[in-house]
N, C-alpha and C. Protein backbone atom coordinates (compact mmCIF):
# COMPACT_ATOMS: atom_id res chain seq x y z
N UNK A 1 0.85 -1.16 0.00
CA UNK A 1 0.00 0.00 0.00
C UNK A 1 0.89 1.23 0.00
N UNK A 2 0.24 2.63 -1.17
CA UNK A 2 1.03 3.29 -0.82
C UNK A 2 0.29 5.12 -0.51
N UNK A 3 0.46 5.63 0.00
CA UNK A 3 -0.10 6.76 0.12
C UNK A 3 0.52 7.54 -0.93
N UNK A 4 -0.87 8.13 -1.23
CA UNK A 4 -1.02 8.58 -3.14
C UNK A 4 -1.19 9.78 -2.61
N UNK A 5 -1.69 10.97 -1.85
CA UNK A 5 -1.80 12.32 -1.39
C UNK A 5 -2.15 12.33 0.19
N UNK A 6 -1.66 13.56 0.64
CA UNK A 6 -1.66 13.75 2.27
C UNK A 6 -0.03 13.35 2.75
N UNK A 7 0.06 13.34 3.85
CA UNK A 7 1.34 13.13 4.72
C UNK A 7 1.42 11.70 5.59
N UNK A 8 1.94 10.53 6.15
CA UNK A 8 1.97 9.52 6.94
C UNK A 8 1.65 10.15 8.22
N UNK A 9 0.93 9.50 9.15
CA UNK A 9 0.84 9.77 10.43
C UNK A 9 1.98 9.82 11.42
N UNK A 10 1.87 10.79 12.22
CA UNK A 10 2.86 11.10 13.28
C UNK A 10 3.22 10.17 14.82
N UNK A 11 3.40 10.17 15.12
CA UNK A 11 3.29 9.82 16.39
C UNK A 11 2.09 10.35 17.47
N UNK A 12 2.18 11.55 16.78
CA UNK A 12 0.88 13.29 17.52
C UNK A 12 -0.61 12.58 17.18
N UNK A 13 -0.66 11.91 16.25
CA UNK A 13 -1.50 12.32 15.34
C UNK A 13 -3.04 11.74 15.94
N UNK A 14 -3.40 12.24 16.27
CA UNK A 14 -5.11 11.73 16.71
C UNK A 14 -6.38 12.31 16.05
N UNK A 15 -7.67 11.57 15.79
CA UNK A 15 -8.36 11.61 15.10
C UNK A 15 -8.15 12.10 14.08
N UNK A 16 -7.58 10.92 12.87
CA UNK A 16 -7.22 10.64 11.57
C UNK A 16 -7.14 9.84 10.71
N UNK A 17 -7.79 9.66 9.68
CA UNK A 17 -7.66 8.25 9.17
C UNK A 17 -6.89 8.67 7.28
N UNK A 18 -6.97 7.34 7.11
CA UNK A 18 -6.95 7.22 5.62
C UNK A 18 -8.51 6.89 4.91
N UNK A 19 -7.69 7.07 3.23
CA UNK A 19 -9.27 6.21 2.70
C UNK A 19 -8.09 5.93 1.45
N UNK A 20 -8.70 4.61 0.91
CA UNK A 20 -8.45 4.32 -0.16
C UNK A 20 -9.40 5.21 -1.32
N UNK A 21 -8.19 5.91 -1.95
CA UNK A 21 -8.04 6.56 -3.51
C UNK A 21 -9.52 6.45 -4.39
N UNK A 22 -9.65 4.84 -4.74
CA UNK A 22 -10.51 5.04 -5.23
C UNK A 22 -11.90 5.13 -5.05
N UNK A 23 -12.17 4.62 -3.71
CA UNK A 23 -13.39 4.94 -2.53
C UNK A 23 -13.70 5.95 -2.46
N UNK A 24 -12.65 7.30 -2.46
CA UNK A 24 -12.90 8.30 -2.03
C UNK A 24 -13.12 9.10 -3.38
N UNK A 25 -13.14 8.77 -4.43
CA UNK A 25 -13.26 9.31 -5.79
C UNK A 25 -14.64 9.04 -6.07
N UNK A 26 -15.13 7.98 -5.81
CA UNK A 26 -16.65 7.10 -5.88
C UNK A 26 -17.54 7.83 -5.23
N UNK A 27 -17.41 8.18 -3.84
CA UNK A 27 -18.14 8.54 -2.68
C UNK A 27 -17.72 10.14 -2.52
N UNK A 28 -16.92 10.66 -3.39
CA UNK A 28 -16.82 12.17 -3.35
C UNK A 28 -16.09 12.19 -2.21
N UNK A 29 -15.13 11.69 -1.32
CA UNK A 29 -14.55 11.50 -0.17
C UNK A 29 -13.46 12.77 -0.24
N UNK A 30 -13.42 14.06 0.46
CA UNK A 30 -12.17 14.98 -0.30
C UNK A 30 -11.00 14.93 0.93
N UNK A 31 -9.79 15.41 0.77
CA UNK A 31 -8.59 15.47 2.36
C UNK A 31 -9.36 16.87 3.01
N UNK A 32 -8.97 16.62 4.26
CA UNK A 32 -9.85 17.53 5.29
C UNK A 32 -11.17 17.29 5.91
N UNK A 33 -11.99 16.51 4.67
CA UNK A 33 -13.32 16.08 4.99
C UNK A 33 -13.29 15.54 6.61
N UNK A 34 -14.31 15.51 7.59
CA UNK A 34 -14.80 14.38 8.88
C UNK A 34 -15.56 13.67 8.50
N UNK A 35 -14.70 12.53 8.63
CA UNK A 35 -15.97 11.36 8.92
C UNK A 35 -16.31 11.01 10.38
N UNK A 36 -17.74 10.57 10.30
CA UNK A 36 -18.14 10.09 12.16
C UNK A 36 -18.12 8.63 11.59
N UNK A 37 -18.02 7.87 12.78
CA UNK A 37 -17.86 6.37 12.80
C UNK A 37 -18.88 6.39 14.02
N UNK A 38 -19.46 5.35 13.70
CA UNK A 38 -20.75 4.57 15.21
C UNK A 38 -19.52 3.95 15.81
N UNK A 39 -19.04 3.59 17.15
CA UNK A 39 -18.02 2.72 17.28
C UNK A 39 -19.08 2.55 18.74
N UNK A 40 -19.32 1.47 19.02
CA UNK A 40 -19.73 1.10 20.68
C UNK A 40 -21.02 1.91 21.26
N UNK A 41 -22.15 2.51 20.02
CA UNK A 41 -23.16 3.66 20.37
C UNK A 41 -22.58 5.08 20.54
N UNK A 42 -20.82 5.38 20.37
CA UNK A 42 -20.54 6.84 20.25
C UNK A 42 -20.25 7.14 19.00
N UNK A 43 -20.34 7.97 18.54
CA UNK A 43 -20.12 8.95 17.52
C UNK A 43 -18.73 9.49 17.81
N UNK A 44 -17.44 8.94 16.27
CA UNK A 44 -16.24 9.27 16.53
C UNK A 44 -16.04 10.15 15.39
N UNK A 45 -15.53 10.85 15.78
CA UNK A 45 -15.38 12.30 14.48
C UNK A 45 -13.74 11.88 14.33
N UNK A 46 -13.13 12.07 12.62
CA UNK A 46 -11.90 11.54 12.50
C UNK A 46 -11.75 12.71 10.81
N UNK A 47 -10.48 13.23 10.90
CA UNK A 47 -10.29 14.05 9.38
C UNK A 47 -9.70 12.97 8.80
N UNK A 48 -10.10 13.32 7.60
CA UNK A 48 -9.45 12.71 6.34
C UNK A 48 -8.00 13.28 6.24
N UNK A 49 -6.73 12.91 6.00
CA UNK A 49 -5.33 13.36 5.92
C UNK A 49 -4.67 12.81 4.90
N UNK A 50 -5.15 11.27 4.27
CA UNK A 50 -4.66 10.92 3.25
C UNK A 50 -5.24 10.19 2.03
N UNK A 51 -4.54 9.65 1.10
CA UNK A 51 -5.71 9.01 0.37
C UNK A 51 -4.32 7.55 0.31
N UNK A 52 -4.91 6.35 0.00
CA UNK A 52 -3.54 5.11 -0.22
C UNK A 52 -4.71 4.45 -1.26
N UNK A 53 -3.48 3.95 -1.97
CA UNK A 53 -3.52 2.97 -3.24
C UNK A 53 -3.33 1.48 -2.70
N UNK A 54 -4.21 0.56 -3.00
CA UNK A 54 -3.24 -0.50 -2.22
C UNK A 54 -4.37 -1.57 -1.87
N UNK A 55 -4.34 -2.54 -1.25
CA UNK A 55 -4.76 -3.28 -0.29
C UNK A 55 -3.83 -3.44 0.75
N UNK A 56 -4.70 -3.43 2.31
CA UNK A 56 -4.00 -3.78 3.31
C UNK A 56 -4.04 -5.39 3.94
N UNK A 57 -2.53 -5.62 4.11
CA UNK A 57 -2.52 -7.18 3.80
C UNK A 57 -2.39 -7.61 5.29
């Protein structure tokens, strides 16, 4: 996998994810965007920072 735009995560780095490239082309997904995630009945707010090419193996 390789990150196609944005920066690798830091050590700092909290609430942040990736998206795969072409997911985010499909779904209009842009860098900066928040996504919320349901995780356990809370609502997790996370920016978009990169986009990766790839499967994760």
């Amino acid at each position: 996998m390789s990150i196609q735009s944005g920066q690798r995560f830091s050590t700092q780095s909290r609430g942040e994810v990736s998206v795969e490239q072409e997911l985010a082309e499909r779904v209009g997904i842009a860098l900066g965007d928040q996504l919320q995630f349901s995780i356990g009945g809370q609502l997790i707010a996370a920016q978009v920072t990169k986009y990766q090419r790839g499967r994760l193996e």
